[in-house]
C-alpha atoms as a PDB file:
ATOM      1  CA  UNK A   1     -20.635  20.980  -8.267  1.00  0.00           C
ATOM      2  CA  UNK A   2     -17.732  22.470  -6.218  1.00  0.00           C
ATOM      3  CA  UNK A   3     -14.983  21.283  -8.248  1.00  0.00           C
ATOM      4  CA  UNK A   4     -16.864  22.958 -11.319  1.00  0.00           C
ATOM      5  CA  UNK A   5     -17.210  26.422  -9.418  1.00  0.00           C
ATOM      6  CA  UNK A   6     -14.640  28.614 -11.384  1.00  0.00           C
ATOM      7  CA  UNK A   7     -15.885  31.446  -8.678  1.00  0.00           C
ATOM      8  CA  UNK A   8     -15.881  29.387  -5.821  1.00  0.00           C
ATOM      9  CA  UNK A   9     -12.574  31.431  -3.934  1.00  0.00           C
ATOM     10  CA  UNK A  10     -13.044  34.223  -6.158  1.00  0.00           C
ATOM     11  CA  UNK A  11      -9.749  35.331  -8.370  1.00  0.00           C
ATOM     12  CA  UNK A  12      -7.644  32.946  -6.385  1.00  0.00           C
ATOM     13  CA  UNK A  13     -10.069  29.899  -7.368  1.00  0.00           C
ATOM     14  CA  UNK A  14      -7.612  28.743 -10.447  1.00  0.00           C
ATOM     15  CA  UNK A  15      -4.373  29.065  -8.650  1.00  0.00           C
ATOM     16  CA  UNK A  16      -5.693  27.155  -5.777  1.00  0.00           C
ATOM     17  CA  UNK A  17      -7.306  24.293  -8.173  1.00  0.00           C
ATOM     18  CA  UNK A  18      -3.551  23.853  -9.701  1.00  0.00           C
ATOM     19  CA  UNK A  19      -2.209  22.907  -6.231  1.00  0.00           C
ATOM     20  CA  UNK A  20      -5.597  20.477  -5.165  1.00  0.00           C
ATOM     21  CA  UNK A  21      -4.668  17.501  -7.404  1.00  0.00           C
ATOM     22  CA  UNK A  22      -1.786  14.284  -7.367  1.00  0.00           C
ATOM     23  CA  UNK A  23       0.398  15.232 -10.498  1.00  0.00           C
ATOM     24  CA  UNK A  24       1.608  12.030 -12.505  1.00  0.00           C
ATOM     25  CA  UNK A  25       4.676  11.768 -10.639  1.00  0.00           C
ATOM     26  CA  UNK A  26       3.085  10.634  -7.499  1.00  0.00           C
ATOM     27  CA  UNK A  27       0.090   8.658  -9.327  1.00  0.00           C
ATOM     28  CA  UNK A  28       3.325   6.361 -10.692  1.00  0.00           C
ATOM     29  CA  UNK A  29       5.061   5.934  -7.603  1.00  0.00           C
ATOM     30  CA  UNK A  30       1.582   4.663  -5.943  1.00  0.00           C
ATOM     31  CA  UNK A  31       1.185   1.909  -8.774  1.00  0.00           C
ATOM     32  CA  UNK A  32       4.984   1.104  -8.771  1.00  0.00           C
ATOM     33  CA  UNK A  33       4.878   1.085  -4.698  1.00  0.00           C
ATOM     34  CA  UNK A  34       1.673  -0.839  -5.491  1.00  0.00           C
ATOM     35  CA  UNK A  35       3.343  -3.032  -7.460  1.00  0.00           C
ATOM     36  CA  UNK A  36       5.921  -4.357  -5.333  1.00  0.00           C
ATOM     37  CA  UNK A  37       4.058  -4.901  -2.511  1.00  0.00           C
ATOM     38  CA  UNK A  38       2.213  -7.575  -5.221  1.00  0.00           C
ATOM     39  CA  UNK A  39       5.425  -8.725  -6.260  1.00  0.00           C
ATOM     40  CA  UNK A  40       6.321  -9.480  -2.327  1.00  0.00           C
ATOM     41  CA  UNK A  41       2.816 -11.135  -1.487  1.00  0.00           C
ATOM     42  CA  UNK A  42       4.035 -13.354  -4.703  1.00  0.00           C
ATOM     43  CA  UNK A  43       6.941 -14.971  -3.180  1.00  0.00           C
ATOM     44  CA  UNK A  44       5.335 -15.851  -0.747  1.00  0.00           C
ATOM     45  CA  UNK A  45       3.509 -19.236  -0.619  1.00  0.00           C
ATOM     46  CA  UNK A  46       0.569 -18.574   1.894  1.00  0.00           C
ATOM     47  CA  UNK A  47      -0.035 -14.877   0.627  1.00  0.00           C
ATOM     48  CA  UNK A  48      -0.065 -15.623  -3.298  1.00  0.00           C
ATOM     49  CA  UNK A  49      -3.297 -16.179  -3.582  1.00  0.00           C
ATOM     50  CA  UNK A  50      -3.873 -12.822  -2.975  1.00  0.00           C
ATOM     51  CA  UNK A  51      -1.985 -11.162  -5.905  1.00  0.00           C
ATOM     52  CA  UNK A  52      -4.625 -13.958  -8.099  1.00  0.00           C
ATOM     53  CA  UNK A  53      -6.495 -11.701 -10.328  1.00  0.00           C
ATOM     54  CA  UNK A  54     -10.226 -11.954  -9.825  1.00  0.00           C
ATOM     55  CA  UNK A  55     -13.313 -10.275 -11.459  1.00  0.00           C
ATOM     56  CA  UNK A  56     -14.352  -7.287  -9.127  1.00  0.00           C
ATOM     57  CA  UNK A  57     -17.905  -8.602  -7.921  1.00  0.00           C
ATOM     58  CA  UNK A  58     -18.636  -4.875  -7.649  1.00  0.00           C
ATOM     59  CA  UNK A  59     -17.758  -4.198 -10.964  1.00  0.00           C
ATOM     60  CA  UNK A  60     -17.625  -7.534 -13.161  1.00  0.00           C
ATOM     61  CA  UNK A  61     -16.139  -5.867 -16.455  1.00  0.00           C
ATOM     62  CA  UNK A  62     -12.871  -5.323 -14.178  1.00  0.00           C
ATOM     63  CA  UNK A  63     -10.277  -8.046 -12.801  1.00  0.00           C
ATOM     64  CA  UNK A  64      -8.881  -6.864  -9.787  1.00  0.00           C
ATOM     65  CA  UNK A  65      -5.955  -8.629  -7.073  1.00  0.00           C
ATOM     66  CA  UNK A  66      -7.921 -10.596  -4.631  1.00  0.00           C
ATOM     67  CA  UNK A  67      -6.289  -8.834  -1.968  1.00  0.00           C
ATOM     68  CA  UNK A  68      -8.101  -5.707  -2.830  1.00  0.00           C
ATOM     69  CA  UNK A  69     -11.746  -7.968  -3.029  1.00  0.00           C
ATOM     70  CA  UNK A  70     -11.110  -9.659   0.572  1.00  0.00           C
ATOM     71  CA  UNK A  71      -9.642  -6.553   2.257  1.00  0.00           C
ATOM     72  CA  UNK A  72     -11.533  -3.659   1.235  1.00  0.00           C
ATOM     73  CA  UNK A  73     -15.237  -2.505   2.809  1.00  0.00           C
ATOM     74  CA  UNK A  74     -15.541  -2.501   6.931  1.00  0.00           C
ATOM     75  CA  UNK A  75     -12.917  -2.977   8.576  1.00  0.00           C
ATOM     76  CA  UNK A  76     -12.712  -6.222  10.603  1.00  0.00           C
ATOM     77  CA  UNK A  77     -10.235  -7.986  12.998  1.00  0.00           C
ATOM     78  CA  UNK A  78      -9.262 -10.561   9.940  1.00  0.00           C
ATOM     79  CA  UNK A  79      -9.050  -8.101   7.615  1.00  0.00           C
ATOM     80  CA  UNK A  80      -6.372  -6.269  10.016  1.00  0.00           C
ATOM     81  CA  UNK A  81      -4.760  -9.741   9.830  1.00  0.00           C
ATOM     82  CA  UNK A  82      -4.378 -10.399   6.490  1.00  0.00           C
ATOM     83  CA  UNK A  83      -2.949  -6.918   5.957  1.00  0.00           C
ATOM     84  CA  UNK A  84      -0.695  -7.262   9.019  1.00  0.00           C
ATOM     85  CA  UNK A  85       0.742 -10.340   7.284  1.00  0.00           C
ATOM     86  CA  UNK A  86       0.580  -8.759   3.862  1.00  0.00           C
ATOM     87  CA  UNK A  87       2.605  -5.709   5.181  1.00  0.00           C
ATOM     88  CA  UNK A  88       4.974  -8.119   7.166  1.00  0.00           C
ATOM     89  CA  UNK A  89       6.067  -9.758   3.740  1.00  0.00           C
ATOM     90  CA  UNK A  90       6.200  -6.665   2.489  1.00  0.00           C
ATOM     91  CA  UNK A  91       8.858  -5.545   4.890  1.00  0.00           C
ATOM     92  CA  UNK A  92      11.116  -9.016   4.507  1.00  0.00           C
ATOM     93  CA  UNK A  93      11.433  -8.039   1.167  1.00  0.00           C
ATOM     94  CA  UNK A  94      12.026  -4.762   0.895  1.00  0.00           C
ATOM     95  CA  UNK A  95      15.740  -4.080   0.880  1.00  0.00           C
ATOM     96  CA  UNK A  96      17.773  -1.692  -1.203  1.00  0.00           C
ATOM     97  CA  UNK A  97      18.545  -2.399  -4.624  1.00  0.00           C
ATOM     98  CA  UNK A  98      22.066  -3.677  -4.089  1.00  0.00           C
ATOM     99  CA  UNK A  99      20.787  -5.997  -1.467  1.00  0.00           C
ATOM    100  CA  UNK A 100      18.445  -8.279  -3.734  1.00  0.00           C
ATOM    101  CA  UNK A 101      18.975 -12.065  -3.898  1.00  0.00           C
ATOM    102  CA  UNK A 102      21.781 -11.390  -1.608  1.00  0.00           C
ATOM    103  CA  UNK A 103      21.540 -14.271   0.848  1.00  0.00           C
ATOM    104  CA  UNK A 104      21.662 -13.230   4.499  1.00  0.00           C
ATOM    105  CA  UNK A 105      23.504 -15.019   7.117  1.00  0.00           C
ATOM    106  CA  UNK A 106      23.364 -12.273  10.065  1.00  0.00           C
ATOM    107  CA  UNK A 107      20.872 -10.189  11.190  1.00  0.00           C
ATOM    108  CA  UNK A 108      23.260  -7.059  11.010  1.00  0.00           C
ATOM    109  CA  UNK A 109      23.432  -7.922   7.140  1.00  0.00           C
ATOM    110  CA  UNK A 110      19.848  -8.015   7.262  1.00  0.00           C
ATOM    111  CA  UNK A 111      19.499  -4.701   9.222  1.00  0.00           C
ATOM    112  CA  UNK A 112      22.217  -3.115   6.861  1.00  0.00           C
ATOM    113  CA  UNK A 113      20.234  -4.062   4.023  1.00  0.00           C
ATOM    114  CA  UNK A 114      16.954  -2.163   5.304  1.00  0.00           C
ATOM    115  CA  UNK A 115      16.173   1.465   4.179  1.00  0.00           C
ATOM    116  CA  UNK A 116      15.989   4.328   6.869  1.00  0.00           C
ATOM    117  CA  UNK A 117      12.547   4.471   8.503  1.00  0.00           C
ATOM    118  CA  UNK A 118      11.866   7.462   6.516  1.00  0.00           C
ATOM    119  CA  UNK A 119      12.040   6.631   3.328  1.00  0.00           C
ATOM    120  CA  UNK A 120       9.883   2.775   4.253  1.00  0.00           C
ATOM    121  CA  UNK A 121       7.099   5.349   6.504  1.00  0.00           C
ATOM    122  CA  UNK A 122       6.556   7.296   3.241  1.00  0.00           C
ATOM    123  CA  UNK A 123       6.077   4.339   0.730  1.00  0.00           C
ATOM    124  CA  UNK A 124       4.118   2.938   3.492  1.00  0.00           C
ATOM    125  CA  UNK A 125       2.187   6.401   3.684  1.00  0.00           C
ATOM    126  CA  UNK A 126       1.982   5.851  -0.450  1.00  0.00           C
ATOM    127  CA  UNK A 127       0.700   1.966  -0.166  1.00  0.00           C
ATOM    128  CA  UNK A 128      -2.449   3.005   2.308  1.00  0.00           C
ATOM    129  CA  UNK A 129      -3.366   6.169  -0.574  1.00  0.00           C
ATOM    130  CA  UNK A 130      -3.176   3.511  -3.170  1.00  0.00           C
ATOM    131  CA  UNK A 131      -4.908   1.108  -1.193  1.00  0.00           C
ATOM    132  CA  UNK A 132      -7.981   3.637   0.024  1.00  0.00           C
ATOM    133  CA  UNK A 133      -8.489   3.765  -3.995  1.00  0.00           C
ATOM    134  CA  UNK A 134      -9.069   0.199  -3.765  1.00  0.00           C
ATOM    135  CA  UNK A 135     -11.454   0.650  -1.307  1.00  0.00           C
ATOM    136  CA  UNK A 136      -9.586  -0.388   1.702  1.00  0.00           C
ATOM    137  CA  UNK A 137      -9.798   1.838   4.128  1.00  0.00           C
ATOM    138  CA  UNK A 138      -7.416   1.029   7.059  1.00  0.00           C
ATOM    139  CA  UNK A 139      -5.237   3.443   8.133  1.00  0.00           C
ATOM    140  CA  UNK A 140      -1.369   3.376   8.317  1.00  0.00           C
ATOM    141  CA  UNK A 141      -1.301   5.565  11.839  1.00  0.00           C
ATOM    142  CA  UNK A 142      -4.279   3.866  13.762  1.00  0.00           C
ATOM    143  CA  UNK A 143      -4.587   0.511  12.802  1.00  0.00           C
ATOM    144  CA  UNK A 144      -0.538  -0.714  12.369  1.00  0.00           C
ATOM    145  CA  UNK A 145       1.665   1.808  13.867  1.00  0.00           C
ATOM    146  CA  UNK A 146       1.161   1.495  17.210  1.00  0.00           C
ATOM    147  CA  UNK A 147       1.677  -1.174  19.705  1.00  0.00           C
ATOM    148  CA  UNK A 148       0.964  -4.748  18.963  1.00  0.00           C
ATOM    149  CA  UNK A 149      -1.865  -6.983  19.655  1.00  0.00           C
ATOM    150  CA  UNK A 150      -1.350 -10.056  18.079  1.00  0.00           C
ATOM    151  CA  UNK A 151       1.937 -11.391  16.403  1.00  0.00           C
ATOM    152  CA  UNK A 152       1.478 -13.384  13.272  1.00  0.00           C
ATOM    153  CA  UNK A 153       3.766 -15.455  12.162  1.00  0.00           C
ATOM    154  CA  UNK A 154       4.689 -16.467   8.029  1.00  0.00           C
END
């Protein structure tokens, strides 16, 4: 197997296996990005069924978040949906730390509340790696970051 070739690039074949892996750092941030998107699907009404945990019919020893059993294999047009939806909670709820359980009466408070596109396009970029481990394989770029087809409303 390739990853068991300790020739494979000659003498550069260790250095370059060091560098070719996530290191725990970024494994933690993908289950604590993970993580809060469940904890936003929860608060909502219509969505929590979806954080339910459910035994994996692919692997029945396991319990895994219903979201991850209904949205993962090919990718359909309802599938898109119920991640569009998922995603939209996601992004009502996620506002800098200071900003929790604050009530907002203005939109501006809202918007001042948000984090810079940056830093919401990389947790985003995180989410879709976590969620291809769960076997659902939409991707950030080409299926929601575009223009819109359909609106969907919670």
């Amino acid at each position: 197997m390739i990853t068991n070739d300790s020739s494979l690039f000659g003498d550069k074949t260790k250095r370059l296996k060091l560098i070719t892996y996530n290191n725990s750092a970024y494994e933690t941030s993908k289950k604590a990005i993970a993580y809060r998107f469940m904890e936003a699907l929860h608060l909502n009404v219509k969505l929590k069924g979806f954080t339910k945990l459910v035994l994996d019919p692919e692997n029945p020893s396991v319990q895994i978040e219903q979201f991850y059993i209904s949205c993962r294999g090919t990718m359909l047009d309802w599938k898109r949906l119920i991640v569009n939806a998922c995603l939209t909670q996601l992004s009502l709820c996620l506002v800098k730390a200071g900003w929790v359980a604050f009530k907002f009466e203005t939109p501006l408070q809202f918007a001042e509340a948000q984090y810079q596109p940056n830093v919401v396009a990389k947790m985003l970029r995180t989410l879709f790696s976590f969620f291809k481990t769960k076997g659902v394989t939409f991707s950030l770029s080409k299926d929601f970051n575009g223009t819109g087809k359909f609106i969907y409303v919670l």
